[in-house]
Structure formats: C-alpha cells, structure tokens
N, C-alpha and C. Protein backbone atom coordinates (compact mmCIF):
# COMPACT_ATOMS: atom_id res chain seq x y z
N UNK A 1 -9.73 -1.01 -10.54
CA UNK A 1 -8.98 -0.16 -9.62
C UNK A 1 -9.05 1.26 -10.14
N UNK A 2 -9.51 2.42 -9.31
CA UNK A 2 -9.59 3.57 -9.52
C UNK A 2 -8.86 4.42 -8.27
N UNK A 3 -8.64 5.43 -8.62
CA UNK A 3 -7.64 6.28 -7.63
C UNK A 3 -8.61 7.51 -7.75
N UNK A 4 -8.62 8.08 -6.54
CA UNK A 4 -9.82 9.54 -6.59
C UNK A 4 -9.53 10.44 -5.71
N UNK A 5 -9.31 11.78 -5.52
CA UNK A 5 -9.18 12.54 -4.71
C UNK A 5 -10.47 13.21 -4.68
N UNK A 6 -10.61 13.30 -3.28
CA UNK A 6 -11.87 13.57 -2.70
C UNK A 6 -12.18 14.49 -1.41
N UNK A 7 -12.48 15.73 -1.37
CA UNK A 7 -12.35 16.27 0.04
C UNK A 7 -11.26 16.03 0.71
N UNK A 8 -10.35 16.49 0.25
CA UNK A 8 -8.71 16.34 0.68
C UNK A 8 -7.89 15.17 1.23
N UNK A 9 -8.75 13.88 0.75
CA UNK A 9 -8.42 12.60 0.50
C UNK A 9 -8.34 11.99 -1.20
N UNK A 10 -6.75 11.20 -0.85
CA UNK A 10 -6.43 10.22 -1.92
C UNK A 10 -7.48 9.01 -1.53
N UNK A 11 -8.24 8.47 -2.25
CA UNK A 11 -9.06 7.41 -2.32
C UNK A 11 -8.49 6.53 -3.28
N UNK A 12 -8.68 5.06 -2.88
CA UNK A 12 -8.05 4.21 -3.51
C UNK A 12 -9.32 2.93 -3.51
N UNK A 13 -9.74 2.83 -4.61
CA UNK A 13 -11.40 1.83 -5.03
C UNK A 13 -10.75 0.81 -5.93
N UNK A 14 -11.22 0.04 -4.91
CA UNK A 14 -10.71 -1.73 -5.69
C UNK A 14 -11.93 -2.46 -5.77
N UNK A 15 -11.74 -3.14 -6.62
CA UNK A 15 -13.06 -4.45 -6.85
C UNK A 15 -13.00 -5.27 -6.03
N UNK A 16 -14.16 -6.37 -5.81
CA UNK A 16 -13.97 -7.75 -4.54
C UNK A 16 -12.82 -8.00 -4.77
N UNK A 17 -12.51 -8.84 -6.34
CA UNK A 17 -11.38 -9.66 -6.74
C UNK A 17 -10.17 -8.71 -6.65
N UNK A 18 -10.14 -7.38 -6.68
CA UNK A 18 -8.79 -7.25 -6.64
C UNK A 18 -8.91 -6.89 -4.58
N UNK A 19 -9.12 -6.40 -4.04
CA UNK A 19 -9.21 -6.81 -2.71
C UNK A 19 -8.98 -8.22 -2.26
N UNK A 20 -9.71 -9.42 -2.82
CA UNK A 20 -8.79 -10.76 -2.74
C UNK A 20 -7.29 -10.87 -3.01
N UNK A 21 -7.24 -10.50 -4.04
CA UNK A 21 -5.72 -10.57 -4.79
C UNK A 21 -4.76 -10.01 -3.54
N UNK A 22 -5.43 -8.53 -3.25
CA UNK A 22 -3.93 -8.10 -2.53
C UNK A 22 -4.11 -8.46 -1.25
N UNK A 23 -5.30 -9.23 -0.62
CA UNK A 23 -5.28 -9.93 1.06
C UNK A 23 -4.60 -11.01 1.00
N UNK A 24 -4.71 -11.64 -0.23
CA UNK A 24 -3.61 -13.12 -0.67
C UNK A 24 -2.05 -12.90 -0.57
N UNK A 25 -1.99 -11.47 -0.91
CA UNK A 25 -0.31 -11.16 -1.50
C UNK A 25 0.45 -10.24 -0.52
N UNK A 26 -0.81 -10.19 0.74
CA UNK A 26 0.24 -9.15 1.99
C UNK A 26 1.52 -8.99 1.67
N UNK A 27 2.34 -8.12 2.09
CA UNK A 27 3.37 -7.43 1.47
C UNK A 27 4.44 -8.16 0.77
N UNK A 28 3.47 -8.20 -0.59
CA UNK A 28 4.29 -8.72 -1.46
C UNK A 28 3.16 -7.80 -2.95
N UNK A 29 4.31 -7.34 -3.82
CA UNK A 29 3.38 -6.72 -4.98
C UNK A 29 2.95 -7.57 -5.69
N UNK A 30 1.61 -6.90 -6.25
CA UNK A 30 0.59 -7.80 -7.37
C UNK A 30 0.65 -7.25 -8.53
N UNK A 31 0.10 -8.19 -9.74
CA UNK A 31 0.64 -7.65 -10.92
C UNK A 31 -1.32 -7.09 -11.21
N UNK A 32 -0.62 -6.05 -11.84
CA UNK A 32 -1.63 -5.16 -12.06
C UNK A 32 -2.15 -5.09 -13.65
N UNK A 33 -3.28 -5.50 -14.21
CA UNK A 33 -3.36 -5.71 -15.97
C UNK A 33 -2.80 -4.12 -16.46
N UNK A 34 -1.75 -4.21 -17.51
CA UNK A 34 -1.30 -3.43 -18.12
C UNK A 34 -2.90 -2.22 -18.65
N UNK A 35 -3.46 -3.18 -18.98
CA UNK A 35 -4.53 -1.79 -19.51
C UNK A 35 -5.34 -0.73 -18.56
N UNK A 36 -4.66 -1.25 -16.94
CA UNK A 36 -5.07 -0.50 -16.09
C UNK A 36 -4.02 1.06 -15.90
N UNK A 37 -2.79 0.68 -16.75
CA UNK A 37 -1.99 2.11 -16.94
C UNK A 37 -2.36 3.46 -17.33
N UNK A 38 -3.32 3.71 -18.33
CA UNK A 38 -4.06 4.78 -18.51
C UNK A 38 -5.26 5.24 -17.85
N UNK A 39 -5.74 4.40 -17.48
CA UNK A 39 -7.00 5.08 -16.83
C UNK A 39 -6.20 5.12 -15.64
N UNK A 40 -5.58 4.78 -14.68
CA UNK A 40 -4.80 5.28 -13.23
C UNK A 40 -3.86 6.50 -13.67
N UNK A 41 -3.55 6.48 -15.00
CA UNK A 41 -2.44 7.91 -15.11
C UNK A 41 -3.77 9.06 -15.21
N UNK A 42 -4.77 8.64 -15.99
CA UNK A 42 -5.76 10.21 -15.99
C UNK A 42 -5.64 9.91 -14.76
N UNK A 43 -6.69 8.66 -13.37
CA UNK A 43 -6.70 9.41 -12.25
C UNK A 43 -6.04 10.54 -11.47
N UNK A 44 -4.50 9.78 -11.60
CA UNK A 44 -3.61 10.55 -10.67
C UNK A 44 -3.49 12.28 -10.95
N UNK A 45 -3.39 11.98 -12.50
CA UNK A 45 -3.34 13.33 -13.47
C UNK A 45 -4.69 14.36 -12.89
N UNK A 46 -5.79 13.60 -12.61
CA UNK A 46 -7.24 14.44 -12.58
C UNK A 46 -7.35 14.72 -11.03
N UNK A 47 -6.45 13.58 -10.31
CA UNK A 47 -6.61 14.26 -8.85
C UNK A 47 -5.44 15.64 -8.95
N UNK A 48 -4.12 15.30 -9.08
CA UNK A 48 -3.25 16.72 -8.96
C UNK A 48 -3.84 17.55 -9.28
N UNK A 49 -4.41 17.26 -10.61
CA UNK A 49 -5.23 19.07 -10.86
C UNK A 49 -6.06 19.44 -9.96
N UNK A 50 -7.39 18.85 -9.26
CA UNK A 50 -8.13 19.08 -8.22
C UNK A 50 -7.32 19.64 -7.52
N UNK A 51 -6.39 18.86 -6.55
CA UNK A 51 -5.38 18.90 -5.48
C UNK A 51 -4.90 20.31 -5.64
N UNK A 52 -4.16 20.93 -6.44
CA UNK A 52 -3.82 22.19 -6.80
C UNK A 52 -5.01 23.12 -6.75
N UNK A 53 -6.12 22.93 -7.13
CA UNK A 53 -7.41 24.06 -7.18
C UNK A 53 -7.47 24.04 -5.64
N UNK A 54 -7.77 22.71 -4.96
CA UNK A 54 -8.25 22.98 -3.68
C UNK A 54 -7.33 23.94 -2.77
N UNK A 55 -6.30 23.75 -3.01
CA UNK A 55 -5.31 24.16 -1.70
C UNK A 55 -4.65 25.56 -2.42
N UNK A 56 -5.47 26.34 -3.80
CA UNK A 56 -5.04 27.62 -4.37
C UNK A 56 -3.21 27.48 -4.56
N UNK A 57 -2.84 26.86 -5.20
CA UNK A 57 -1.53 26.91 -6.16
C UNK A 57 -1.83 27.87 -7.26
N UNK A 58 -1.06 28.38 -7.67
CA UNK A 58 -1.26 28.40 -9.05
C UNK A 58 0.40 28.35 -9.81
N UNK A 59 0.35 28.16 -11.22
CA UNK A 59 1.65 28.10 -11.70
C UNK A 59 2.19 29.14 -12.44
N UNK A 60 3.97 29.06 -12.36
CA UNK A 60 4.05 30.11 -12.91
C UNK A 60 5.82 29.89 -13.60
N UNK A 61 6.08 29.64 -14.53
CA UNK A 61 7.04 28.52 -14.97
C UNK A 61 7.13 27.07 -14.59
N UNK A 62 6.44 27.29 -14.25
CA UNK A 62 6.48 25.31 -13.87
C UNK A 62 6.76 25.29 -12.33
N UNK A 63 6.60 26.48 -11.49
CA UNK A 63 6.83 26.25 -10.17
C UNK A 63 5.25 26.60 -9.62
N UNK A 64 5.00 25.72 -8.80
CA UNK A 64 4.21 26.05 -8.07
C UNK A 64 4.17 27.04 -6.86
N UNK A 65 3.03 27.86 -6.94
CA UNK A 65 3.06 29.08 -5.72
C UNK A 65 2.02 29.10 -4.70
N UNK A 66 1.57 29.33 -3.27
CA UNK A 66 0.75 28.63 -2.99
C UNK A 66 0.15 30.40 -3.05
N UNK A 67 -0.70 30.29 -3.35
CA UNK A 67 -1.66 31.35 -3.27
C UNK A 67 -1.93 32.40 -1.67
N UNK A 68 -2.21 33.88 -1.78
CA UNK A 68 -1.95 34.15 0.35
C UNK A 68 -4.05 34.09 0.21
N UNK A 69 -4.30 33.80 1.51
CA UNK A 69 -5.93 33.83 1.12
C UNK A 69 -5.70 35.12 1.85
C-alpha cells in the first residue's frame, strides 16, 4: 500500500491481495501490517510537501500563506 499525490490527486495504490482484503471487509476496517506505518507516514509527509509547492503556500511561523500569483 502506497499513498501518492499526483497532479492534484491523492492516489491510493494497493496490491491484488490487499484489494481482496478490503472487497472482503466492505465497510468494516482492515488491519494493516504495522511495518506499513513508516513508509505511509513519508508518503503522506512527501505528498503535503508537494501539495504546498503546487498550490504556492509558503510558511511563515507555522502558518500557512497562500501565495497572490
């Protein structure tokens, strides 16, 4: 399972088996292997940063500003 922002889409890439898993578990949550916690925190972490470049934020105490084009 990978998470990707892409041309101003959140993308969400699952394997066959985990696509089985969650067609089995319709709304009901699946347990997700713990060692999948870090590599989904860089994703999320590596899309916000994109996410912010694309749409011109920049920071400035910890607030975000949206940039005037």
């Amino acid at each position: 399972m990978r998470i990707i922002y892409y041309q101003d889409k959140l993308l969400l890439s699952l394997t066959k088996s985990e696509i089985d898993e969650a067609y089995h578990a319709k709304g009901r949550p699946i347990e997700l292997p713990i060692g999948n916690l870090l590599p989904l925190h860089k994703d999320i972490n590596d899309s916000i940063n994109q996410y912010v470049k694309d749409i011109h934020f920049y920071s400035t105490d910890n607030n975000y500003i949206k940039k005037e084009n």
